[in-house]
N, C-alpha and C. Protein backbone atom coordinates (compact mmCIF):
# COMPACT_ATOMS: atom_id res chain seq x y z
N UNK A 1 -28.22 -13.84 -6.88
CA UNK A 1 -27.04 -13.05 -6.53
C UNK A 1 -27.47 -11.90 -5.64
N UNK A 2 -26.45 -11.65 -4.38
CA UNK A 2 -27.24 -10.56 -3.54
C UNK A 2 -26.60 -9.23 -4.16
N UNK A 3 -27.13 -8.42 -4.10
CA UNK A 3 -26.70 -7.08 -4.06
C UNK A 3 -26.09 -6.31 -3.03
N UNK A 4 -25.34 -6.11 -3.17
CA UNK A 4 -24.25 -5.73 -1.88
C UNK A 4 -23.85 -4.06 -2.24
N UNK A 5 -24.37 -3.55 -0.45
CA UNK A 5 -24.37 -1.95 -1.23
C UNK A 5 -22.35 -1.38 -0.74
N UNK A 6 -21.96 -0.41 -1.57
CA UNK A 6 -20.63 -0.45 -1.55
C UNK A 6 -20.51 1.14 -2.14
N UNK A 7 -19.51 1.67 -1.19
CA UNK A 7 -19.50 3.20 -2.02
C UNK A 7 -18.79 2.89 -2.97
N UNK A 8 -18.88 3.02 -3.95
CA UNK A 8 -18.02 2.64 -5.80
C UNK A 8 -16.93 3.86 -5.48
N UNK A 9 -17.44 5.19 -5.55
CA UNK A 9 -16.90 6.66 -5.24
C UNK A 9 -14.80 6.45 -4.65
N UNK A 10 -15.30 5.31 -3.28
CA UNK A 10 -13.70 5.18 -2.57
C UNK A 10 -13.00 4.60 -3.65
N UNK A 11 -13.88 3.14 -4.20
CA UNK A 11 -12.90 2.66 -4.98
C UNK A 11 -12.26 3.16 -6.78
N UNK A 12 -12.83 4.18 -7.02
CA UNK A 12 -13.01 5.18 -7.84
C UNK A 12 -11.36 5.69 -7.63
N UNK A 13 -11.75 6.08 -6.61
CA UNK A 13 -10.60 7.17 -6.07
C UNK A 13 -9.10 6.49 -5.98
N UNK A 14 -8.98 5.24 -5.70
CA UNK A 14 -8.38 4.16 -5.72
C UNK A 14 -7.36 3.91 -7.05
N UNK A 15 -8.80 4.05 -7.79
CA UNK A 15 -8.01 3.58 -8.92
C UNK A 15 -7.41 4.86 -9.93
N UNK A 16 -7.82 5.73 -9.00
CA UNK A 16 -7.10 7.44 -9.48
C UNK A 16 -5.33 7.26 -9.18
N UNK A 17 -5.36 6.96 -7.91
CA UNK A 17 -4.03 6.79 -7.09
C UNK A 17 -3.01 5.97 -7.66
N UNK A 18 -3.56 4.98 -8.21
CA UNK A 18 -2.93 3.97 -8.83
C UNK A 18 -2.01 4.15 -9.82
N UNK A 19 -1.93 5.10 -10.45
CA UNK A 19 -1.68 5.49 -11.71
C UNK A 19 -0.60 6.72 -11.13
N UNK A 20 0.06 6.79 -10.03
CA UNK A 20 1.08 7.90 -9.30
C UNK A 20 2.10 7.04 -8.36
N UNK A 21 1.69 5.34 -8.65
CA UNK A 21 2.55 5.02 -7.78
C UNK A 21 3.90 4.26 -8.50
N UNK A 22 4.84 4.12 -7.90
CA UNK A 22 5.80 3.54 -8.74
C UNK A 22 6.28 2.55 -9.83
N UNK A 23 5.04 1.76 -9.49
CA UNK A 23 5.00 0.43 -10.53
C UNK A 23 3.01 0.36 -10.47
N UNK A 24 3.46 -0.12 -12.00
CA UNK A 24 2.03 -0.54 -12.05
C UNK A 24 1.54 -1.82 -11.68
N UNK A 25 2.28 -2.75 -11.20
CA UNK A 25 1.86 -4.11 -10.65
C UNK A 25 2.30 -4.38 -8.89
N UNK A 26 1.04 -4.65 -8.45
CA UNK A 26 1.10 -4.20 -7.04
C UNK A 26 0.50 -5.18 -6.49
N UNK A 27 0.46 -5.84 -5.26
CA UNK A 27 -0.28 -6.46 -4.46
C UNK A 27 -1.03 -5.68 -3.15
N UNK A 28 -2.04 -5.37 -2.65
CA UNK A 28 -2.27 -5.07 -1.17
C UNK A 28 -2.89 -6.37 -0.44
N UNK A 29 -2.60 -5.47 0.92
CA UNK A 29 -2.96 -6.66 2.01
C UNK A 29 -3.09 -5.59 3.49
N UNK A 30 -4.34 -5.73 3.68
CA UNK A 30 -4.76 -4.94 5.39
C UNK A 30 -4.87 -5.79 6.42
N UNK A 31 -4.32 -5.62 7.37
CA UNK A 31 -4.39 -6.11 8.79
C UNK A 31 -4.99 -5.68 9.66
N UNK A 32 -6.45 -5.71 9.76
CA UNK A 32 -6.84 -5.27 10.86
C UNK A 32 -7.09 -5.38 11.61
N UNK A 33 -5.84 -5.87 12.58
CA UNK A 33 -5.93 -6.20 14.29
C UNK A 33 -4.58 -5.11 14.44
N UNK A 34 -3.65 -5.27 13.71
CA UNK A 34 -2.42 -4.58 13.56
C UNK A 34 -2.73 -2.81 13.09
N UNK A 35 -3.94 -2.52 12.19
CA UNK A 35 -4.25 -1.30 11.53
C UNK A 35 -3.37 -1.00 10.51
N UNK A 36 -2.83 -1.92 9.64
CA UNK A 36 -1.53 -1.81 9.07
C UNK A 36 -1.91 -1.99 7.66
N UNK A 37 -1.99 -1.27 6.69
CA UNK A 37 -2.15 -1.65 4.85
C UNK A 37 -0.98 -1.23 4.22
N UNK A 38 -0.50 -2.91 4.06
CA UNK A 38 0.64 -2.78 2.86
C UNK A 38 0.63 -2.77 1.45
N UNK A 39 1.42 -2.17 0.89
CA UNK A 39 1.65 -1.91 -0.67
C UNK A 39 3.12 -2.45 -1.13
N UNK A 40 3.02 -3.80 -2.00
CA UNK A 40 4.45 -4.35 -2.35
C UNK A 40 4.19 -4.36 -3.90
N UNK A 41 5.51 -3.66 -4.36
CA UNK A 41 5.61 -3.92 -5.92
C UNK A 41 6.16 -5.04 -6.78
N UNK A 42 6.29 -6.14 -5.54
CA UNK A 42 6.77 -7.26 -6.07
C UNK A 42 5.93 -8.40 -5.25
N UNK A 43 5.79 -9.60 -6.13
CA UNK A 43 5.07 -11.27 -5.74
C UNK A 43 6.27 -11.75 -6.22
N UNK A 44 6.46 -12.70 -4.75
CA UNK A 44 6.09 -12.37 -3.52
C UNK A 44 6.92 -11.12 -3.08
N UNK A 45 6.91 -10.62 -1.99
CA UNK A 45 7.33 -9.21 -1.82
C UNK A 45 8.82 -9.85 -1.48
N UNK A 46 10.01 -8.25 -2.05
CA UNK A 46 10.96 -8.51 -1.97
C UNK A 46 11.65 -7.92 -0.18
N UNK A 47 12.45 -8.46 0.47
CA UNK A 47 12.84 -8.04 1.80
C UNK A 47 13.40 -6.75 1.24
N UNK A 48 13.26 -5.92 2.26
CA UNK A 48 14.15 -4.21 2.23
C UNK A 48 15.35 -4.30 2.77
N UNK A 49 16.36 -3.34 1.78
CA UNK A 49 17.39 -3.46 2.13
C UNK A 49 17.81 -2.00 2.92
N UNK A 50 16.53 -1.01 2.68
CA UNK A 50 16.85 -0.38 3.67
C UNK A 50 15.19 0.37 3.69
N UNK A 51 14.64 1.55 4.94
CA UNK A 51 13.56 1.86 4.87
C UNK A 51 13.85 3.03 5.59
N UNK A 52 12.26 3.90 5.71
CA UNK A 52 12.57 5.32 6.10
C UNK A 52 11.28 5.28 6.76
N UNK A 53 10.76 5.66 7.87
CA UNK A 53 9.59 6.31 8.34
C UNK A 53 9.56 7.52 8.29
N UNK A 54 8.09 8.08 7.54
CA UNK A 54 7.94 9.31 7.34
C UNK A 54 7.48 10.03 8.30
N UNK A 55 6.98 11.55 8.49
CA UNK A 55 6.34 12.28 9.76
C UNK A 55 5.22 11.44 9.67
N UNK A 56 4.46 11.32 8.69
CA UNK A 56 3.14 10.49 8.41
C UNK A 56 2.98 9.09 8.65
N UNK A 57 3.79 8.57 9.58
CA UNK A 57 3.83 6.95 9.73
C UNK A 57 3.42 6.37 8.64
N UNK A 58 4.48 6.55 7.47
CA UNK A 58 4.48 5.56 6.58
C UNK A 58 6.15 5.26 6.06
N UNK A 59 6.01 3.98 6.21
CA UNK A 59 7.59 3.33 5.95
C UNK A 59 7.24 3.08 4.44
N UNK A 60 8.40 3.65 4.05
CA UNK A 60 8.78 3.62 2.84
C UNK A 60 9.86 2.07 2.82
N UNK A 61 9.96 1.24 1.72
CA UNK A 61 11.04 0.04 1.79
C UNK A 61 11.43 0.68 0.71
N UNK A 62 12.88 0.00 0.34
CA UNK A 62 13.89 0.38 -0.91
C UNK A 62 14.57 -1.07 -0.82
N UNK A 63 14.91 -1.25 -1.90
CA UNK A 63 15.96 -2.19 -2.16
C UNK A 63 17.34 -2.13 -2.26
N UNK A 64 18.36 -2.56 -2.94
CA UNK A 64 19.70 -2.11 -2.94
C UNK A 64 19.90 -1.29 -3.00
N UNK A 65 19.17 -1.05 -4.82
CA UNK A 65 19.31 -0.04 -5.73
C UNK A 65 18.68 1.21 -5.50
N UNK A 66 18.41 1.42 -4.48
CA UNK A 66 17.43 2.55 -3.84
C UNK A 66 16.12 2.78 -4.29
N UNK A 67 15.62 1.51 -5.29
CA UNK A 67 14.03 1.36 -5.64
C UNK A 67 13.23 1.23 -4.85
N UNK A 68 11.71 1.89 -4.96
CA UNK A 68 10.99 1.72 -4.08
C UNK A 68 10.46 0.40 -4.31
N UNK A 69 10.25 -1.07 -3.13
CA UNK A 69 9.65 -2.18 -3.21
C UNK A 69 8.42 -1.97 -2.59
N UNK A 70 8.20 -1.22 -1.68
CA UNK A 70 6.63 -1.24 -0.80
C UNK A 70 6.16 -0.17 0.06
N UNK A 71 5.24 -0.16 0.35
CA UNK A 71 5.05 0.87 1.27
C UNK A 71 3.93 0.51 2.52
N UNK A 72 4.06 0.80 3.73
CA UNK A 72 3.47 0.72 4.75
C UNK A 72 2.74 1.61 5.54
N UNK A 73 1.41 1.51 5.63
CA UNK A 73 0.88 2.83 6.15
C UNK A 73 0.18 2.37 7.41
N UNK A 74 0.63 3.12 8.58
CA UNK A 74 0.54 2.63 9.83
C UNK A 74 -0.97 3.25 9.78
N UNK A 75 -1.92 2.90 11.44
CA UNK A 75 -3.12 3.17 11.55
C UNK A 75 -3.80 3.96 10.71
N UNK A 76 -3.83 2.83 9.15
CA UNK A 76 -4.71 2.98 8.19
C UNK A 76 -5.89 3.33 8.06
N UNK A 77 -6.97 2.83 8.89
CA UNK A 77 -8.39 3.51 9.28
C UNK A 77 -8.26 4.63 9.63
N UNK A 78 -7.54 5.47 10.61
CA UNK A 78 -7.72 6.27 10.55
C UNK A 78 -7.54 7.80 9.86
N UNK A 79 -6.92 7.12 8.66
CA UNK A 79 -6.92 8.06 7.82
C UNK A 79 -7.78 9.04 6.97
């Protein structure tokens, strides 16, 4: 088995965050040709019935009921 070196520390921090977001069952998925990391609180993800971009280029999705379903955070690396 190789040993693969990895800052633990980010994913640490990760799993700090986790625990502030709206649901505790989540999927992610990064695109990086696009720079795009999504966050959906539903499998498979549910379509938005409506959304908001923040100053921070991040789209918020909502559903009918004005629940949050996902979130989108534009040029993710460079955060």
């Amino acid at each position: 088995m190789a040993v693969v070196s990895i800052d633990i520390q980010q994913y640490l921090q990760l799993a700090k965050v986790t625990n502030k977001l709206p649901k505790r069952d989540f999927w992610t998925a990064y695109d990086s040709e696009a720079d795009v990391f999504y966050i959906s609180f539903h499998e498979p993800a549910l379509p938005a019935d409506d959304s908001e971009l923040t100053d921070d280029d991040v789209i918020i999705r909502y559903d009918r009921r004005e629940e949050i379903i996902g979130i989108t955070i534009l040029h993710a690396s460079k955060r």
